[in-house]
C-alpha atoms as a PDB file:
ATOM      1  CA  UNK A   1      80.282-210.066  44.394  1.00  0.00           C
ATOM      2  CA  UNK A   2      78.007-206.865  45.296  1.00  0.00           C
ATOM      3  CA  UNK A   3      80.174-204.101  44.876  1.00  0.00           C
ATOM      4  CA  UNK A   4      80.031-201.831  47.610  1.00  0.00           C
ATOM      5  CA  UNK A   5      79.477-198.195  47.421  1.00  0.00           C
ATOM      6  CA  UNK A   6      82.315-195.839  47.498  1.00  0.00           C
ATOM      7  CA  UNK A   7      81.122-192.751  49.699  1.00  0.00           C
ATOM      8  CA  UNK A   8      78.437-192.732  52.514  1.00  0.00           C
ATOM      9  CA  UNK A   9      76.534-190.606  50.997  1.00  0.00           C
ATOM     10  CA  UNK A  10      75.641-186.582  51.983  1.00  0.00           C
ATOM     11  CA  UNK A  11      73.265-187.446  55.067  1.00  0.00           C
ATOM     12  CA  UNK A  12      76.242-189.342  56.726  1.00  0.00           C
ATOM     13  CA  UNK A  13      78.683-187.151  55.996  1.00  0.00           C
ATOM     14  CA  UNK A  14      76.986-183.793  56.638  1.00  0.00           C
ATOM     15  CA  UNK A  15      75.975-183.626  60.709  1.00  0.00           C
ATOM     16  CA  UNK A  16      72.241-183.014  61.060  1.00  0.00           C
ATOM     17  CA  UNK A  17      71.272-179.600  62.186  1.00  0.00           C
ATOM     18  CA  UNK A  18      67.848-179.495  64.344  1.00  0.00           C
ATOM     19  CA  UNK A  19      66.084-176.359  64.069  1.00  0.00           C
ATOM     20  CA  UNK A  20      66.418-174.028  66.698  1.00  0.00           C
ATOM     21  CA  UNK A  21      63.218-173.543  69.023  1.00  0.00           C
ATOM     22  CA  UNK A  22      61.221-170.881  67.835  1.00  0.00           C
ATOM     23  CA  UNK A  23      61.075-168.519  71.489  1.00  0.00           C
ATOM     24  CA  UNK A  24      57.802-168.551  72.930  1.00  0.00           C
ATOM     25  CA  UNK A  25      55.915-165.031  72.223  1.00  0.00           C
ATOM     26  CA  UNK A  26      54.047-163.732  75.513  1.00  0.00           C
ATOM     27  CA  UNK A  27      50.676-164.438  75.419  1.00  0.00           C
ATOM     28  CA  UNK A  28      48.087-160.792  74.748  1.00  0.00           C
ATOM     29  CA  UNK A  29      45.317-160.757  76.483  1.00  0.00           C
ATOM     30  CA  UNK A  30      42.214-158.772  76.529  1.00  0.00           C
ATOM     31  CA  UNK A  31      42.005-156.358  79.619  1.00  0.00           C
ATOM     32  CA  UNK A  32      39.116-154.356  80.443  1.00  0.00           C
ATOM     33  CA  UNK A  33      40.398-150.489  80.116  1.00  0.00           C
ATOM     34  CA  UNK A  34      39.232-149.998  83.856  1.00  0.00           C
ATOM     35  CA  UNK A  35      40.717-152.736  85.325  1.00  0.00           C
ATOM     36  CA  UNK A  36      43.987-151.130  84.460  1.00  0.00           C
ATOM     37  CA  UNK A  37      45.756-148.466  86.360  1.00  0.00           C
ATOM     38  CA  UNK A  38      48.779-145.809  85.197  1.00  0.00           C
ATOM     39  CA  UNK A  39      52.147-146.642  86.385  1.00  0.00           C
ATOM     40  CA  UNK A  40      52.842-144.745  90.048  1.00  0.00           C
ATOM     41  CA  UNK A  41      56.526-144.802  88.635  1.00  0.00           C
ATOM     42  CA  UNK A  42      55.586-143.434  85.087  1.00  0.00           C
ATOM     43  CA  UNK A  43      58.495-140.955  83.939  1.00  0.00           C
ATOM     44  CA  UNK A  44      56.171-139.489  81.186  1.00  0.00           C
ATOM     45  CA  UNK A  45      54.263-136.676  83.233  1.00  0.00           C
ATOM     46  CA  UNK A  46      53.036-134.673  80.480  1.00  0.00           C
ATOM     47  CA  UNK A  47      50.019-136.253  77.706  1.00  0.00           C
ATOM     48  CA  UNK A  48      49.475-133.911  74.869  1.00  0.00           C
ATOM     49  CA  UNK A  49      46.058-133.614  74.383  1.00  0.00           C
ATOM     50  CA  UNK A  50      46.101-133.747  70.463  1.00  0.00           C
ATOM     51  CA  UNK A  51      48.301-136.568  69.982  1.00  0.00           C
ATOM     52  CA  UNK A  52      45.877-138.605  71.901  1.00  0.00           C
ATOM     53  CA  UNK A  53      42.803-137.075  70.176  1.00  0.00           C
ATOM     54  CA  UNK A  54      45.014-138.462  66.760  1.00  0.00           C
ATOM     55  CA  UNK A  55      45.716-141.544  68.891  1.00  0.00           C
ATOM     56  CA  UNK A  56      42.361-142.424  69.359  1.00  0.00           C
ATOM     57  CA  UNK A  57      41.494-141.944  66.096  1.00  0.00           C
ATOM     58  CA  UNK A  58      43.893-144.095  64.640  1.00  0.00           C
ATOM     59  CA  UNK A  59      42.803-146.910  67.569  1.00  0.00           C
ATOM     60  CA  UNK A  60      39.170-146.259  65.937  1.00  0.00           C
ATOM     61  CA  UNK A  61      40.042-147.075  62.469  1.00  0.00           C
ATOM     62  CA  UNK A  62      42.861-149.732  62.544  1.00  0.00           C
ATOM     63  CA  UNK A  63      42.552-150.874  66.396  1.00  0.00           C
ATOM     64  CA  UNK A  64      45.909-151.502  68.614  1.00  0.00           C
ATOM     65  CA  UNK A  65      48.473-152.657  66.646  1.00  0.00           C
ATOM     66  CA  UNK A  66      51.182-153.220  69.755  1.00  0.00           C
ATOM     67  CA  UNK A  67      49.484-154.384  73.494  1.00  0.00           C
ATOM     68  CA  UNK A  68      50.474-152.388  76.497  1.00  0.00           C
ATOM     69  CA  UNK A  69      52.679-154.053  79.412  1.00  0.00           C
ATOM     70  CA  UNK A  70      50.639-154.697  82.726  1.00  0.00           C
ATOM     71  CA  UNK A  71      51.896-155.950  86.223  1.00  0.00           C
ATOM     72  CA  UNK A  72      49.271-157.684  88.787  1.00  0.00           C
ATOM     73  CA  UNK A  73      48.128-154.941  91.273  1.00  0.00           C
ATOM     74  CA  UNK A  74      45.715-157.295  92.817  1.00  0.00           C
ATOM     75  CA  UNK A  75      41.899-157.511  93.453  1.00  0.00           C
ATOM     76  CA  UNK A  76      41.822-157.865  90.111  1.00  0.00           C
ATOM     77  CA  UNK A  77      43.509-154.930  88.944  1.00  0.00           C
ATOM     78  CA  UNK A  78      46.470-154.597  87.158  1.00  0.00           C
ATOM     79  CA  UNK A  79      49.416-152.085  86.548  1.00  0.00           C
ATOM     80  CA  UNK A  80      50.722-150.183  83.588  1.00  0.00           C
ATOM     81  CA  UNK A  81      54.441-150.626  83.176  1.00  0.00           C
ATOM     82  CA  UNK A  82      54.796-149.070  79.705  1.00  0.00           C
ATOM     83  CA  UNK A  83      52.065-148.025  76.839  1.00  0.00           C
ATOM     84  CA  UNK A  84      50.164-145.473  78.905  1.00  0.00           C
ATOM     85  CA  UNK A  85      49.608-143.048  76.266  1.00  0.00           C
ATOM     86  CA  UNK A  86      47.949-146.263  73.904  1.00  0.00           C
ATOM     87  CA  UNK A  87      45.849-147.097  77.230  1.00  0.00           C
ATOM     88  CA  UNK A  88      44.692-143.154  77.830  1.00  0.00           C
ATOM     89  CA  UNK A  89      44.005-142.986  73.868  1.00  0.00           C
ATOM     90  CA  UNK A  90      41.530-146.458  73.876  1.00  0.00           C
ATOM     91  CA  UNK A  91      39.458-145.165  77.027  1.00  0.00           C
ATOM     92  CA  UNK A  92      39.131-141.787  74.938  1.00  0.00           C
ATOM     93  CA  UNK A  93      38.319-144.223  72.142  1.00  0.00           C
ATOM     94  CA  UNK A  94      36.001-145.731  73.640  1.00  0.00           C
ATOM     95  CA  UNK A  95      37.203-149.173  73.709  1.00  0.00           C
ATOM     96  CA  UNK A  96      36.413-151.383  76.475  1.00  0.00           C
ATOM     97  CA  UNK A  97      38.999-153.863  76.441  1.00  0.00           C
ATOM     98  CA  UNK A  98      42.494-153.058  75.540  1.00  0.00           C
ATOM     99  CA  UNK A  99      45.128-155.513  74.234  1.00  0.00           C
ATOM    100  CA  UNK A 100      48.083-156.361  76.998  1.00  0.00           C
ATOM    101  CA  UNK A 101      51.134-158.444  77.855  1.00  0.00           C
ATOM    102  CA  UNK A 102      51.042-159.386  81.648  1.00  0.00           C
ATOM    103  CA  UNK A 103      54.585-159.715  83.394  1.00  0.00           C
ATOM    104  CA  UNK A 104      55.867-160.097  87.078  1.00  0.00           C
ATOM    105  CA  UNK A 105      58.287-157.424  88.005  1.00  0.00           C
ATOM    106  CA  UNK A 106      59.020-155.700  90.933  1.00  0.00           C
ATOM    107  CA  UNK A 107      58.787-151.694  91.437  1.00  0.00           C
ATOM    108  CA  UNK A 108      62.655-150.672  90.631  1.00  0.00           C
ATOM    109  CA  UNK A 109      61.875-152.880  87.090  1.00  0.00           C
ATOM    110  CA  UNK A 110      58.792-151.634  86.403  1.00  0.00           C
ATOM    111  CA  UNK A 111      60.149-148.040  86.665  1.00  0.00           C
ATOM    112  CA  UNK A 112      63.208-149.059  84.623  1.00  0.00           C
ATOM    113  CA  UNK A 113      61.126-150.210  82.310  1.00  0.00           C
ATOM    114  CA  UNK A 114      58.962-147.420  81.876  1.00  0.00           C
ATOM    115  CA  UNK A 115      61.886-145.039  81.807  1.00  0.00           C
ATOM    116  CA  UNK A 116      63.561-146.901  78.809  1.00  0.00           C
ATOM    117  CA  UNK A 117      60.839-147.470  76.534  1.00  0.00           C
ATOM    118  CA  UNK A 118      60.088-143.724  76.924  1.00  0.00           C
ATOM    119  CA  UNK A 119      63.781-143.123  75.988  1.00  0.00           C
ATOM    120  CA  UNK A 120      63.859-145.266  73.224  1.00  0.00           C
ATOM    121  CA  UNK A 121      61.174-142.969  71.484  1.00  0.00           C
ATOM    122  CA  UNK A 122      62.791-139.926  72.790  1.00  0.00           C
ATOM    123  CA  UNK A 123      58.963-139.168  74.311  1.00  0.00           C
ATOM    124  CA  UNK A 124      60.321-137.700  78.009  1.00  0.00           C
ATOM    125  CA  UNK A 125      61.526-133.925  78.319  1.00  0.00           C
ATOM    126  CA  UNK A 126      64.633-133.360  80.407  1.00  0.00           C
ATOM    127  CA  UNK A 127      63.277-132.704  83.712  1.00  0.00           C
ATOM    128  CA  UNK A 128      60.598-135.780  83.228  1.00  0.00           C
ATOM    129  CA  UNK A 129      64.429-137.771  82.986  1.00  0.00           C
ATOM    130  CA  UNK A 130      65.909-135.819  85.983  1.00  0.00           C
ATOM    131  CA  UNK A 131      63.113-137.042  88.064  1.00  0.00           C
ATOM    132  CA  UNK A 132      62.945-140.383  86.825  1.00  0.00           C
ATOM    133  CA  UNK A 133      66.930-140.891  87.620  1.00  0.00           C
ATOM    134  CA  UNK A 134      66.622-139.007  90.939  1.00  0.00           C
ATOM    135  CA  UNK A 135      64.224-141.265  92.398  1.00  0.00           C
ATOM    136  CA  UNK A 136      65.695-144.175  91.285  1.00  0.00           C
ATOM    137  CA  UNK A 137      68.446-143.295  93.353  1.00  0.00           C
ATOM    138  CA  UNK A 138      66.351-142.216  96.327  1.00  0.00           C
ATOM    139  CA  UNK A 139      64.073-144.884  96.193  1.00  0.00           C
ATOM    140  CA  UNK A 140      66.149-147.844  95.006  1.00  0.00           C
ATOM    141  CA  UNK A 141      69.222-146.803  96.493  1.00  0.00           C
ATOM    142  CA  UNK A 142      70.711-146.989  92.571  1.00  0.00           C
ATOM    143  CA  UNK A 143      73.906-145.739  91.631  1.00  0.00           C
ATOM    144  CA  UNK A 144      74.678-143.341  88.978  1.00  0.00           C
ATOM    145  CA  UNK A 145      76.533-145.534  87.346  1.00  0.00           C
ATOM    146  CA  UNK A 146      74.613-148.531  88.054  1.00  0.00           C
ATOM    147  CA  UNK A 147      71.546-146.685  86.423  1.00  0.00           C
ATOM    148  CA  UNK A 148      73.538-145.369  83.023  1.00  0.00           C
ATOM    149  CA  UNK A 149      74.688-149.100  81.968  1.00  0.00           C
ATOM    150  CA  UNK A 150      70.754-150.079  83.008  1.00  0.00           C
ATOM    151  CA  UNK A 151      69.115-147.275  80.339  1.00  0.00           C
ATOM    152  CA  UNK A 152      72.884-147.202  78.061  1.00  0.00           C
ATOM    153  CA  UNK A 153      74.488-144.138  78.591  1.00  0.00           C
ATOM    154  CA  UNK A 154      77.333-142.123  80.193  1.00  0.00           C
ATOM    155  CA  UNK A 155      77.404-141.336  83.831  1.00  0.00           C
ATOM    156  CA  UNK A 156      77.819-137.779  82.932  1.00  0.00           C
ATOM    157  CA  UNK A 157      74.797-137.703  81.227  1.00  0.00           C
ATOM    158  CA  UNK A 158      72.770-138.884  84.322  1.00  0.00           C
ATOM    159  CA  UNK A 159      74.896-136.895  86.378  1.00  0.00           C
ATOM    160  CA  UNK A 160      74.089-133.748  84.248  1.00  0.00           C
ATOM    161  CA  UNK A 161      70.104-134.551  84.212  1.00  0.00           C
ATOM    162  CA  UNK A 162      70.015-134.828  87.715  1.00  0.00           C
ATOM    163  CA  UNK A 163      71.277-131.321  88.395  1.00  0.00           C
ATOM    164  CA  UNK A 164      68.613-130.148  86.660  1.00  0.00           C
ATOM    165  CA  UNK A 165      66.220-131.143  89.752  1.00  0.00           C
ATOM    166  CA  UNK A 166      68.492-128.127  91.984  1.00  0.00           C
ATOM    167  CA  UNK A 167      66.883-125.223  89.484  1.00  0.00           C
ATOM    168  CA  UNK A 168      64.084-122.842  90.799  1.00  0.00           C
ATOM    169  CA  UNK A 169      60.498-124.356  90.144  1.00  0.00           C
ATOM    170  CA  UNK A 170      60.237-121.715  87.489  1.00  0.00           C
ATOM    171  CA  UNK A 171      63.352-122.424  85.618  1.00  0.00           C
ATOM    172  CA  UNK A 172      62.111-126.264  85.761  1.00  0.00           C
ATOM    173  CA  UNK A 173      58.976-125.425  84.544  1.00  0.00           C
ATOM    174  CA  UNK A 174      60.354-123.540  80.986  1.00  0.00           C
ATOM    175  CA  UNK A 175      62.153-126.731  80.635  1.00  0.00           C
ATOM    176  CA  UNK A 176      59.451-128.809  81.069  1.00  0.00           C
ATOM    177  CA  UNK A 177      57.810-126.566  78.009  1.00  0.00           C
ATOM    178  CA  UNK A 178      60.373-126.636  76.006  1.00  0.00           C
ATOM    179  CA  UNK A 179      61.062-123.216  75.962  1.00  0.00           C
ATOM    180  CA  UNK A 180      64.485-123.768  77.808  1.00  0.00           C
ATOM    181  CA  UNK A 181      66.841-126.499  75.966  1.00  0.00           C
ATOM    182  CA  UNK A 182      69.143-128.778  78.292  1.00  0.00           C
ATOM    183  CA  UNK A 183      71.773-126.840  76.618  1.00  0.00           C
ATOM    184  CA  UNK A 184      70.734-123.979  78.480  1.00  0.00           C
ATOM    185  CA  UNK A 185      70.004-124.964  81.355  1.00  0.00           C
ATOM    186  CA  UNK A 186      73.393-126.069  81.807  1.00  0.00           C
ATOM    187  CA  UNK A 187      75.089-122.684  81.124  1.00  0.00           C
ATOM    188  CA  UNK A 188      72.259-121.514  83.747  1.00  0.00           C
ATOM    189  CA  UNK A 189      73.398-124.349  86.555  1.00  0.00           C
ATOM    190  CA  UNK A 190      76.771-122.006  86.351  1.00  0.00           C
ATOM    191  CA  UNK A 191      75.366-119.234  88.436  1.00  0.00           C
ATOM    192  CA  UNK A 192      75.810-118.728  91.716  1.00  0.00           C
ATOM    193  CA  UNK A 193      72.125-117.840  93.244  1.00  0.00           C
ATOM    194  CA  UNK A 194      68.386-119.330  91.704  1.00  0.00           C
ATOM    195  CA  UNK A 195      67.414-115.085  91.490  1.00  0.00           C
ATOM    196  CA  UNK A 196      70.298-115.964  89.345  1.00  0.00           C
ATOM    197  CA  UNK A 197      69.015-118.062  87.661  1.00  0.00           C
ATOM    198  CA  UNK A 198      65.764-117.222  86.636  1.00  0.00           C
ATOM    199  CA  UNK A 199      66.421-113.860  85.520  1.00  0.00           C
ATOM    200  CA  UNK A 200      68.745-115.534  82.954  1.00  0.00           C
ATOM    201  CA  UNK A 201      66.021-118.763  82.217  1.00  0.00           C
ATOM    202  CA  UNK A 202      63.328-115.284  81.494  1.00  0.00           C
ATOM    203  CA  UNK A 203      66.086-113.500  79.371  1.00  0.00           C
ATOM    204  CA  UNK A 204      66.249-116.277  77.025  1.00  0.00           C
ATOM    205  CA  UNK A 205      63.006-117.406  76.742  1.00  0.00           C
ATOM    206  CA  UNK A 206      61.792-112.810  76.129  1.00  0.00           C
ATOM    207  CA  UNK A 207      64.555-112.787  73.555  1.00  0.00           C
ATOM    208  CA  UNK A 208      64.755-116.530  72.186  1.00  0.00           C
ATOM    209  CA  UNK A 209      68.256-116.733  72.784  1.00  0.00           C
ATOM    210  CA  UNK A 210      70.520-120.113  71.546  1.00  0.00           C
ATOM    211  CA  UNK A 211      72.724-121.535  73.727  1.00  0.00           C
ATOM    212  CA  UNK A 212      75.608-120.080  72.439  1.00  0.00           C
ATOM    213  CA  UNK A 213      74.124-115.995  72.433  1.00  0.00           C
ATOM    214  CA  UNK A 214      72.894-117.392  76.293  1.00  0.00           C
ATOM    215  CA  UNK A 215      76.685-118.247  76.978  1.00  0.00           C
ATOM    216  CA  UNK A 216      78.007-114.481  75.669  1.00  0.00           C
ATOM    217  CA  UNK A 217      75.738-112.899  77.720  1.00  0.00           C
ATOM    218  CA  UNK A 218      76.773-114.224  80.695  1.00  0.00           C
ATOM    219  CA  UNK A 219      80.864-113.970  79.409  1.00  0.00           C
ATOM    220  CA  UNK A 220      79.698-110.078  79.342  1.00  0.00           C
ATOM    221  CA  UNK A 221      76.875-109.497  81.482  1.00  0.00           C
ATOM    222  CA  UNK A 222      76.605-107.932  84.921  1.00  0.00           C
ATOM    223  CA  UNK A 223      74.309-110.498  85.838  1.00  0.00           C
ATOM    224  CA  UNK A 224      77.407-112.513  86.280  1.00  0.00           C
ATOM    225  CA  UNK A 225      79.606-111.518  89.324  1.00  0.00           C
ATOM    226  CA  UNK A 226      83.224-110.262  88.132  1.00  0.00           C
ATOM    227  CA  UNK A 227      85.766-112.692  89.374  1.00  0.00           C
ATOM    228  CA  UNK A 228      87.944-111.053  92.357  1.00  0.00           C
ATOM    229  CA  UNK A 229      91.798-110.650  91.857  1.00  0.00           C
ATOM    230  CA  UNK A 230      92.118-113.984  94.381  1.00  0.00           C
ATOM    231  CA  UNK A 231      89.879-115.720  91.794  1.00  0.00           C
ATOM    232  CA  UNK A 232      92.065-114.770  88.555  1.00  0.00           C
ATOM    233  CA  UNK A 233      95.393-115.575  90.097  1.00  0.00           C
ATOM    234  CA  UNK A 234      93.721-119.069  90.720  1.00  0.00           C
ATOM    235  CA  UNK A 235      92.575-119.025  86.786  1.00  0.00           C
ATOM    236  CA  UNK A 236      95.573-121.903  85.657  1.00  0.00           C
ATOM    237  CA  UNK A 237      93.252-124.504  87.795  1.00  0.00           C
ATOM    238  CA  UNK A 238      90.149-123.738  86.155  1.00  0.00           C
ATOM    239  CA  UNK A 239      91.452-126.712  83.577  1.00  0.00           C
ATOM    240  CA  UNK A 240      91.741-128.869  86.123  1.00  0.00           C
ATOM    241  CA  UNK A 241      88.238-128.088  87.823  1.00  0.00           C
ATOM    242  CA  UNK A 242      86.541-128.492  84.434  1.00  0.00           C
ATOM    243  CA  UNK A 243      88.804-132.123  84.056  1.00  0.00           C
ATOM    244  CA  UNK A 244      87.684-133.096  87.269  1.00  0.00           C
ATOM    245  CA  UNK A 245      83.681-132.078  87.206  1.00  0.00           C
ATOM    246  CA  UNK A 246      83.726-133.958  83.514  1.00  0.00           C
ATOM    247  CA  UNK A 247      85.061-137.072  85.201  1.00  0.00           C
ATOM    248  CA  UNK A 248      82.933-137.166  88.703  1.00  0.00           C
ATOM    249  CA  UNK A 249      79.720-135.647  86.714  1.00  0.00           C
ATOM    250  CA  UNK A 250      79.985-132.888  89.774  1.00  0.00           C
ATOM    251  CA  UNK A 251      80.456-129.665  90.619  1.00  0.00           C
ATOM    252  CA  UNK A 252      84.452-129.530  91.865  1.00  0.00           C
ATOM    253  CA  UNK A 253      86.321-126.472  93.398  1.00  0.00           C
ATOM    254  CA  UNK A 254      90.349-126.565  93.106  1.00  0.00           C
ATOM    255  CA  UNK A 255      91.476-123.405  95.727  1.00  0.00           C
ATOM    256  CA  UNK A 256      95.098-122.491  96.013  1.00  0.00           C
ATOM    257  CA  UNK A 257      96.493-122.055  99.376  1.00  0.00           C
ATOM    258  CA  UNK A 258      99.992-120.741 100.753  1.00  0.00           C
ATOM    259  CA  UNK A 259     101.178-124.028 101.351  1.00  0.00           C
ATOM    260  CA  UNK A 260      99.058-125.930  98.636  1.00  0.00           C
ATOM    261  CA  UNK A 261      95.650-126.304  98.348  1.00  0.00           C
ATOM    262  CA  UNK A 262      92.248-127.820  98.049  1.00  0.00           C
ATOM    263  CA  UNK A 263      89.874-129.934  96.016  1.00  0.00           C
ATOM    264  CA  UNK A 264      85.999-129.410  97.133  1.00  0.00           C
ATOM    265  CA  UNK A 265      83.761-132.096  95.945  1.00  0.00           C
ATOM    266  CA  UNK A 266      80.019-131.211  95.528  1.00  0.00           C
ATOM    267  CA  UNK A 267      77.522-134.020  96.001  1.00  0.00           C
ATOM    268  CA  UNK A 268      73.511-133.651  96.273  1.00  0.00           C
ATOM    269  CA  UNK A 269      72.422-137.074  97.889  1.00  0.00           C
ATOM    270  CA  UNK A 270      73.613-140.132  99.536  1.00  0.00           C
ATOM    271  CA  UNK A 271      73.440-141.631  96.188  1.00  0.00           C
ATOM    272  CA  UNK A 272      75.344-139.721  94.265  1.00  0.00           C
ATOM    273  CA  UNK A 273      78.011-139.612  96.818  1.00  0.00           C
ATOM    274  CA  UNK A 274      78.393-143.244  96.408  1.00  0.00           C
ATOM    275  CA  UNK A 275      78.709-142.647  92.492  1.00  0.00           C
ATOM    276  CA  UNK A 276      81.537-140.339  93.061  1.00  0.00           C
ATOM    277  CA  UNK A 277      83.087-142.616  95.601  1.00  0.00           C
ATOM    278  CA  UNK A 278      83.054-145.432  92.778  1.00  0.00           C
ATOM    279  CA  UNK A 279      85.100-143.360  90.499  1.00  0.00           C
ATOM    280  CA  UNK A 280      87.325-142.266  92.696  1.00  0.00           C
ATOM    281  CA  UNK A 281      88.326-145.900  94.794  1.00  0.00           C
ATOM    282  CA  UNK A 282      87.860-148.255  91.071  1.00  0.00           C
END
């Protein structure tokens, strides 16, 4: 009699694992340089001439190691969603063709798009991320808080950038430069006029102040309107202001009356009034 075999062997016991698909990698394809057009959403408004002078360089010796992202414009043109600085570096290169990954998207993606990758390398100043969140909201109708899980961050944050757009030109401008810090330019937000304002932004760039020798000035300085006796009795709620402006990402105003009081909510556009009215009514 055969004798018969005692197991069933590995392959029958062991269940048999089919490779998982490899994903499909978008296809690069070679775009002439002036067939391509810069993003009309771009966040990134300022191109330092000698990184793209280095850029171009490098393009010359070791070519384009990572292909910009294009959307179809049409007639044959197409669209920069992200890699403008690699696309203005090849034309200074020289290069005809430049290296690309076509992909449909519409306008409140492409800007998305463009505004993350720039975040991810920490390439946009404050005020270039101000005006990138403020027209998303404008011109997408975007919430606040709809836009910070979008680029992963805190409402505040966005809340806090987008203030930054209510500064005089000037003050914007010293941001934009990077003589004025975010830091300070939120202790500057705190005073009451833009004259305000700017002779503060002018004091700090003359003497190179930090934040914290800009924020004991203004505990100490003239510039700053002494609070009236009607303002110091109210002083206990200045907690509660602060509480509330760190939870709404807005200015707030808590005034005591004689038979109670009031809480004044600050909002700058339609927008951001929706944002507060999502924190408020979740």
């Amino acid at each position: 009699m055969e004798k018969r075999a005692l197991g069933r062997g590995l392959d029958a016991l062991l269940p048999t694992i089919k490779p998982a698909p490899m994903p499909e990698l978008p296809e690069v394809q070679h775009l002439h340089v002036d067939a391509v057009v810069p993003n009309r959403y771009q966040p990134r408004q300022v191109f330092s001439p000698q990184e793209l002078a280095e850029l171009a360089a490098s393009l010359k010796q070791s070519g384009l190691l990572q292909p910009v992202l294009v959307r179809r414009k049409g007639d044959g043109m197409y669209e920069l969603i992200s890699g403008e600085r690699r696309w203005r570096a090849a034309k200074e290169a020289g290069m005809e063709t430049i290296q690309a990954v076509i992909r449909n998207c519409s306008d409140e993606e492409s800007i998305l798009l463009a505004l993350v990758e720039n975040l991810q390398r920490e390439d946009l100043n404050p005020m270039e991320m101000a005006r990138a969140y403020q027209r998303m909201m404008n011109e997408f109708g975007l919430t606040q808080d709809i836009i910070a899980q979008r680029v992963g961050c805190e409402r505040s944050s966005i809340a806090n950038l987008v203030r930054l757009i209510h500064l005089p030109m000037e003050v914007q401008q010293l941001i934009e430069s990077g003589q004025l810090s975010a830091g300070h330019a939120k202790v500057i937000l705190g005073l009451a006029s833009s004259g305000e304002q700017l002779r503060v932004a002018n004091l700090v760039v003359a003497r190179n102040l930090s934040v914290r020798e800009t924020e004991k000035i203004l505990a100490s300085s003239v510039i700053v309107r002494k609070r009236s006796a009607k303002e110091l009795r109210r002083s206990p709620l200045l907690d509660v202001e602060e509480r509330l402006q760190k939870r709404l990402g807005t200015k707030v105003s808590v005034l005591n009356g004689k038979r109670g009081g009031k809480v004044i909510i600050h909002y700058f556009s339609p927008a951001e009034l929706d944002g507060i009215l999502e924190q408020l009514l979740q």
